[in-house]
Every structure is written in structure tokens, then in C-alpha cells.
Protein backbone atom coordinates (compact mmCIF):
# COMPACT_ATOMS: atom_id res chain seq x y z
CA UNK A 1 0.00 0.00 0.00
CA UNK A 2 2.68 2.42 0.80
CA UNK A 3 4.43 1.67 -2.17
CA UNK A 4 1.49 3.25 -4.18
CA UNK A 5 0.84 5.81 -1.92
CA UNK A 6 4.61 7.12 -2.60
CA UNK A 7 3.61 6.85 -6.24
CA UNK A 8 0.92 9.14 -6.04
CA UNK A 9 2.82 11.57 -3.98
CA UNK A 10 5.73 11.41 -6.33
CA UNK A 11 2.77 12.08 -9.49
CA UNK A 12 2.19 15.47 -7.31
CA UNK A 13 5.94 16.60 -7.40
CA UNK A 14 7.63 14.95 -4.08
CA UNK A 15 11.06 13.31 -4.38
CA UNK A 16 10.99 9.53 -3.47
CA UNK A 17 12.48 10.08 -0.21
CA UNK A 18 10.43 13.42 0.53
CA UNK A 19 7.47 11.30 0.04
CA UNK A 20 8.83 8.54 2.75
CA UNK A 21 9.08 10.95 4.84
CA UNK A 22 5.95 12.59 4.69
CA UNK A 23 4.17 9.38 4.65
CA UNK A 24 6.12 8.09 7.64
CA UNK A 25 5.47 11.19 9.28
CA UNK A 26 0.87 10.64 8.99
CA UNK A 27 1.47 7.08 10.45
CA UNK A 28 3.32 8.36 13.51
CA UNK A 29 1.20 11.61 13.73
CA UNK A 30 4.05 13.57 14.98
CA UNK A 31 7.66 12.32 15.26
CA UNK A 32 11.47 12.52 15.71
CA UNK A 33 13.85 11.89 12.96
CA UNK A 34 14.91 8.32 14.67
CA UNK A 35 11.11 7.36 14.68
CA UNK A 36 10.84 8.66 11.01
CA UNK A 37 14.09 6.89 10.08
CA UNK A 38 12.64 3.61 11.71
CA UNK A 39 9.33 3.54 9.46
CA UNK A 40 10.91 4.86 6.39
CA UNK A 41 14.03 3.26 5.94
CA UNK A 42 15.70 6.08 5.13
CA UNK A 43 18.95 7.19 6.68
CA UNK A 44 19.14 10.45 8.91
CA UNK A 45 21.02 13.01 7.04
CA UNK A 46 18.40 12.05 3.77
CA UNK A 47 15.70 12.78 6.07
CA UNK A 48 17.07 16.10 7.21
CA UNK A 49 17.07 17.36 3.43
CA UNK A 50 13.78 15.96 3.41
CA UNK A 51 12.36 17.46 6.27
CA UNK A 52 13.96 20.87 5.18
CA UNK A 53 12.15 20.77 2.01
CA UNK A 54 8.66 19.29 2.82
CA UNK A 55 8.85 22.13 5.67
CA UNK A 56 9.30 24.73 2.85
CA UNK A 57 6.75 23.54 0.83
CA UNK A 58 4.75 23.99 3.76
CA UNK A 59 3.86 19.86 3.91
CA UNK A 60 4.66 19.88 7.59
CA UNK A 61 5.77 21.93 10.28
CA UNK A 62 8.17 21.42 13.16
CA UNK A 63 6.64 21.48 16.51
CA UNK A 64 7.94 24.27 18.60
CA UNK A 65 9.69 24.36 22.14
CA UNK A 66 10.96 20.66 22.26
CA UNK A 67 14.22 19.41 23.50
CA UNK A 68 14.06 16.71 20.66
CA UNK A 69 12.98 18.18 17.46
CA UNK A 70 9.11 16.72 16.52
CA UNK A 71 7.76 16.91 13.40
CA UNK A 72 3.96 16.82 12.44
CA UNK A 73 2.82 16.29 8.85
CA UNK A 74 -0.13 18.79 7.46
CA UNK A 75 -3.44 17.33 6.32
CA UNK A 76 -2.56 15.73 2.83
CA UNK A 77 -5.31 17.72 1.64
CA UNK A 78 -2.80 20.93 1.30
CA UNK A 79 -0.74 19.10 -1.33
CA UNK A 80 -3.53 19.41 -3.32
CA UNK A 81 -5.21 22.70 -2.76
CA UNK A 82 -1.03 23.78 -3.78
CA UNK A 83 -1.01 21.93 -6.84
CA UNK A 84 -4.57 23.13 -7.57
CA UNK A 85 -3.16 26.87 -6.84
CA UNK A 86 0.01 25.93 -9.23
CA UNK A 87 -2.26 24.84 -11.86
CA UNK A 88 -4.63 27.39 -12.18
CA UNK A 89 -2.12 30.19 -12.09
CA UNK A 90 -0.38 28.35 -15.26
CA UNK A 91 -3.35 28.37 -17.29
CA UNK A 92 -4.34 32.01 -16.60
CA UNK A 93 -0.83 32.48 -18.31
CA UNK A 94 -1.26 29.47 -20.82
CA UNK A 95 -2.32 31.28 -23.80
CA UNK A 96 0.22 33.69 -24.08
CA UNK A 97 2.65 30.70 -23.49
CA UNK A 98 1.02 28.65 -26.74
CA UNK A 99 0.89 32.48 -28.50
CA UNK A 100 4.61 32.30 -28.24
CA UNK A 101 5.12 28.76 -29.09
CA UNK A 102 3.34 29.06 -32.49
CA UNK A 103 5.32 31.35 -33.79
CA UNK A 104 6.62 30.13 -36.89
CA UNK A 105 5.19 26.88 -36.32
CA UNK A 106 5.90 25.90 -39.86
CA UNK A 107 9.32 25.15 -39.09
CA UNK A 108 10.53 21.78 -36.91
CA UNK A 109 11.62 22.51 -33.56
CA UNK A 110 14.40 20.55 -32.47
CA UNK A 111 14.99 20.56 -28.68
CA UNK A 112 18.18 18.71 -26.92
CA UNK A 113 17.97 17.69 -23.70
CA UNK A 114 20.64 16.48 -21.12
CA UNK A 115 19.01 16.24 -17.84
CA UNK A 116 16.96 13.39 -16.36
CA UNK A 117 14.60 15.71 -14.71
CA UNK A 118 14.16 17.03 -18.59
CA UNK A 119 13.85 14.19 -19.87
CA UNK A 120 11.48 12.76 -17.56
CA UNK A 121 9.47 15.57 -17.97
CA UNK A 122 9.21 14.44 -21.67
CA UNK A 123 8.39 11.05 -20.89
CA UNK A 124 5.43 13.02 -18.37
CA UNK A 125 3.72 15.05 -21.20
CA UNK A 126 3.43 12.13 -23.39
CA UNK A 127 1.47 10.71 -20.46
CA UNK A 128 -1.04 13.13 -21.37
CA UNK A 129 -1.10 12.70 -25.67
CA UNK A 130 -3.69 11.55 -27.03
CA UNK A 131 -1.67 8.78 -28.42
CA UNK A 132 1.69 7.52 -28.61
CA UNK A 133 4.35 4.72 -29.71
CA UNK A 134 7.21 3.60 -28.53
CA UNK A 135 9.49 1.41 -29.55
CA UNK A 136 11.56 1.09 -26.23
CA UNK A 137 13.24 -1.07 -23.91
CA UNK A 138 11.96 -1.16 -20.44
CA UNK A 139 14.70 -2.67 -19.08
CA UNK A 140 17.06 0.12 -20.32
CA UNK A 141 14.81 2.93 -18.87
CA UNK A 142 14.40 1.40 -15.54
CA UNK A 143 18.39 1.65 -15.57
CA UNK A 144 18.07 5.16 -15.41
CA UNK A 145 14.57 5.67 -13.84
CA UNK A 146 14.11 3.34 -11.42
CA UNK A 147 10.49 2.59 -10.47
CA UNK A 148 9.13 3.82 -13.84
CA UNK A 149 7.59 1.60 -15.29
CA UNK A 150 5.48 0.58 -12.14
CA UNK A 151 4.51 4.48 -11.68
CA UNK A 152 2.91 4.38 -15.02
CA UNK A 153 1.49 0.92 -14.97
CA UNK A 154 -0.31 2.46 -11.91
CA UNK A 155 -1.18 5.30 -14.10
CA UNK A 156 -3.23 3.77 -16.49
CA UNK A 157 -4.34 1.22 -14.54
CA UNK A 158 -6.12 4.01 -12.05
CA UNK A 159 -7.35 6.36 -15.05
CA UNK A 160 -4.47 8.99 -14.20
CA UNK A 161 -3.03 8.64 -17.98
CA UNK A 162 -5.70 8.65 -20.72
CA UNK A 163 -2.99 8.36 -23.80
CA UNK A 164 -3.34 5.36 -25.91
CA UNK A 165 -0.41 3.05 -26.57
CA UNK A 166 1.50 1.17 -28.29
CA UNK A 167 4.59 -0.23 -27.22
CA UNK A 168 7.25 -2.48 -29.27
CA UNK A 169 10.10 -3.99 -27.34
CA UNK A 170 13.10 -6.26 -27.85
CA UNK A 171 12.88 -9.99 -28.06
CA UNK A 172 13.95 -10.46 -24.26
CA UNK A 173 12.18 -12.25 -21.25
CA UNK A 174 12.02 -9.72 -18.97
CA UNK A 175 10.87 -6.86 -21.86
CA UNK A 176 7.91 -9.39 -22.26
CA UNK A 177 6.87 -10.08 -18.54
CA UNK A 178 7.29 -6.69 -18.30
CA UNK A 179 4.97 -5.86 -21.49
CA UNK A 180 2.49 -8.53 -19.98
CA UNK A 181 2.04 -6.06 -17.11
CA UNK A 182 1.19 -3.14 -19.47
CA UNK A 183 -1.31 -5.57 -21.53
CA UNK A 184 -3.41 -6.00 -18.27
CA UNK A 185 -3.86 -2.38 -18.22
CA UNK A 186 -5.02 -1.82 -21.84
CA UNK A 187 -2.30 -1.34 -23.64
CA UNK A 188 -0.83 -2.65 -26.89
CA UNK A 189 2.48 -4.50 -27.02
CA UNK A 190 4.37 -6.73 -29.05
CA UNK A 191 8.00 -8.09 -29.31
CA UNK A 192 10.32 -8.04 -32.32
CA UNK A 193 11.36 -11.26 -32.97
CA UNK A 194 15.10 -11.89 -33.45
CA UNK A 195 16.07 -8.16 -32.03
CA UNK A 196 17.18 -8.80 -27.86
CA UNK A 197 17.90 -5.04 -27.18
CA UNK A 198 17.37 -1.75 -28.17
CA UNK A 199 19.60 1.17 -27.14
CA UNK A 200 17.41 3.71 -28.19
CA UNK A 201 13.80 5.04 -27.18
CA UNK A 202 11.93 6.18 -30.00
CA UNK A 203 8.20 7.41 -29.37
CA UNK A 204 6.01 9.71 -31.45
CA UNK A 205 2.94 10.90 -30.39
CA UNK A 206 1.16 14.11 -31.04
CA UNK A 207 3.13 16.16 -33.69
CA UNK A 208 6.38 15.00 -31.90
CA UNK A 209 9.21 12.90 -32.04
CA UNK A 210 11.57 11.90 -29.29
CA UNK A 211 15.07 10.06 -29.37
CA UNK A 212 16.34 8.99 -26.13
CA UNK A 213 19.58 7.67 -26.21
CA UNK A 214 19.63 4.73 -23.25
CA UNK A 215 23.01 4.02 -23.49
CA UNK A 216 26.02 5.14 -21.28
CA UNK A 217 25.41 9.13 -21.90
CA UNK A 218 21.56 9.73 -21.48
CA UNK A 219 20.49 12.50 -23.68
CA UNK A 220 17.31 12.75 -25.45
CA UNK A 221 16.46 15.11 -29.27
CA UNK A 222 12.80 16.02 -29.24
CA UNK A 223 11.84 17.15 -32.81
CA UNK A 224 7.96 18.87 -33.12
CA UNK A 225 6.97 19.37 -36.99
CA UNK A 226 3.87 17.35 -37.59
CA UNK A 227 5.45 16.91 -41.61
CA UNK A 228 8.19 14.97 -39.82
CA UNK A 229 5.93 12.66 -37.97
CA UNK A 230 3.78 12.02 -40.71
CA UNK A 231 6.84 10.96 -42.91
CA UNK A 232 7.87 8.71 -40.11
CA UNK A 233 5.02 6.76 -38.94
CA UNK A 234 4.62 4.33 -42.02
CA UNK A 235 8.69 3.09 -40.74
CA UNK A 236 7.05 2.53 -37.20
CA UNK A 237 3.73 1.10 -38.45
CA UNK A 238 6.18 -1.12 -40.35
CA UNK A 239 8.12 -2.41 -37.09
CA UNK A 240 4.66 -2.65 -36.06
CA UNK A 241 3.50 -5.32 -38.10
CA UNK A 242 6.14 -7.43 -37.67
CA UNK A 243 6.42 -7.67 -34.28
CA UNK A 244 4.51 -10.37 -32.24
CA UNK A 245 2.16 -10.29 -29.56
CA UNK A 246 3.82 -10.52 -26.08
């Protein structure tokens, strides 16, 4: 149960071990760092940073006049009434945003992008497509995100992500126990016979295409020109039809 809960707290912006923390922190009601440290696993200088943080974000405050600091955490409620807060400021300010981002749409876009937390971001939006397709390796993404794929299995198994998928993997045991999973959450995937590994993401989905290079040096090239994507789907509807059902 936890383990989703953390998921869903992560979904709302909260580091892994922020969310530990603050999760530790309702079971106990109020407590000490050891007594947080006990529930959560976590070690006590990670639960310092934590506990700095989640007390800026207002998440939970530290109870006053102690001789051993005590920590409450606010009703979880507040997370959301912040995000809604968040949310509603951005899309005030969304059209001028798009206004901007039109400008000379005719021309592709090509964005290049070094950072996991940019990259992840990325892999976020497409979340929220309409449609997309991959042809990925789980494996190779769980090197680098660890706990992925379960967050998003979660997310379309609870009606969080409404994109529709399809996802082509390598010929590889655990890319098809792993693409079992996804099946029992309505999505589409199949194997490509013959190929054991892929070193590359590729996914389009909207007017987009993004190249994520899962190899030693993680970088990703998003390219938007909906000419681009249109020239490149029949390749992937090709690798499509000759893959096999997992």
C-alpha cells in the first residue's frame, strides 16, 4: 500500500524520499527523525534534506519548544489545494505561453535535452497525448529511472493517464513479462522477434518525435513538426507489423 501511496505523492511533485518521509510522518502523527528513520528506511542526514524541504513547501511543520525536534505532517489535503493553486495560475498564463510557441510553427523545432529531470518531464507530457508509440526497452529505462515503469502501470491502470499506446520492445524475457504487465492495463504491445535489445527510445505521439539515447550518456532530441511525424510513422507502423504479440 505504501508503495502506491509514494507513487501518487511522487505524481504530485515529491522526491521519493520526501514522500517517505511525509508518509512516515501521517502514520506516527508527529515524530522525531529516529522514529521517522525507523518507518521509512531512510537514513538520517536524507531525512534532514527531506524534512527541510517538505517544511518549505509547507507539507509539515516542526513542533515548537521541544528538547528533541518533533515533526507533524499537514493534512494531505494541502498538497492538493497547492497543486490546484500551481495549476490554475499556469493556465491564466497558458495562452500567451502557446501564443509564443506558435510562432513560426511551420518550421521543426528541435529541442536537446541532457538532464533526467528534462527528460522525464518528456516522458510526463506524453502521459497526457492523445496517443503515442514507442518502440523502447523497459529494461534500459528502468536503468536510469528506477520505479518507472510501475509508476505508469499504476497510471493507467487508475485512469491517471488517458494516452493510448502502443509499445514495441526487444525480443527479451524480462521486456515481455514486463509488457504482460502493461497488456493487463489496456495497452498494446508486441516483441520483435530476433532483435534482444534496443539502445534507443523512440516514441512519437502528437506532432512529436523523441530520441532517447539509453546508453552510457543519457540525452534525449525532441523534434515537433507534424510533416516529420507524418513521414515517419509508415517506418514505425512497419516495425509494427512485424512484431509479435507478447
Amino acid at each position: 500500500m505504501n508503495e502506491n501511496l509514494s507513487l501518487v505523492l511522487e505524481s504530485m511533485g515529491l522526491r521519493p524520499k520526501e514522500a517517505g518521509v511525509y508518509l512516515a510522518l501521517l502514520e506516527l502523527s508527529r515524530g522525531t527523525v529516529s522514529q521517522i528513520a525507523k518507518i521509512s528506511g531512510l537514513k538520517r542526514p536524507t531525512i534532514y534534506v527531506a524534512l527541510e524541504k517538505l517544511i518549505e513547501d509547507g507539507y509539515i511543520t516542526q513542533l515548537p519548544e521541544k528538547k528533541i525536534n518533533q515533526y507533524q505532517a499537514l493534512d494531505p489535503l494541502v498538497i492538493l489545494q497547492a497543486k490546484r493553486i500551481l495549476l490554475k495560475n499556469f493556465s491564466e498564463i497558458l495562452p500567451l505561453f502557446q501564443t509564443l510557441h506558435n510562432k513560426g510553427k511551420l518550421r521543426p523545432r528541435i529541442h536537446y535535452i541532457e538532464t533526467k529531470k528534462g527528460i522525464w518531464n518528456i516522458y510526463e507530457e506524453i502521459n497526457f497525448a492523445k496517443e503515442a508509440f514507442f518502440i523502447s526497452s523497459y529494461r534500459k529505462i528502468e536503468k536510469y529511472f528506477p520505479g518507472a515503469v510501475q509508476k505508469w502501470i499504476y497510471g493507467y491502470k487508475h485512469g491517471h493517464y488517458k494516452v493510448v499506446c502502443r509499445h514495441l520492445v526487444p525480443d527479451h524475457p524480462e521486456e515481455k513479462r514486463l509488457g504482460k504487465e502493461f497488456k493487463k492495463v489496456n495497452q498494446k504491445v508486441k516483441f520483435l522477434p530476433g532483435v534482444d535489445k534496443f539502445d534507443m527510445d523512440f516514441t512519437i505521439y502528437d506532432d512529436k518525435l523523441a530520441i532517447t539515447s539509453l546508453e552510457e550518456e543519457l540525452f534525449m532530441v525532441l523534434m515537433e513538426s507534424e510533416s516529420l511525424v507524418n513521414s515517419i510513422r509508415p517506418i514505425f507502423e512497419t516495425a509494427w507489423q512485424a512484431g509479435k504479440s507478447v
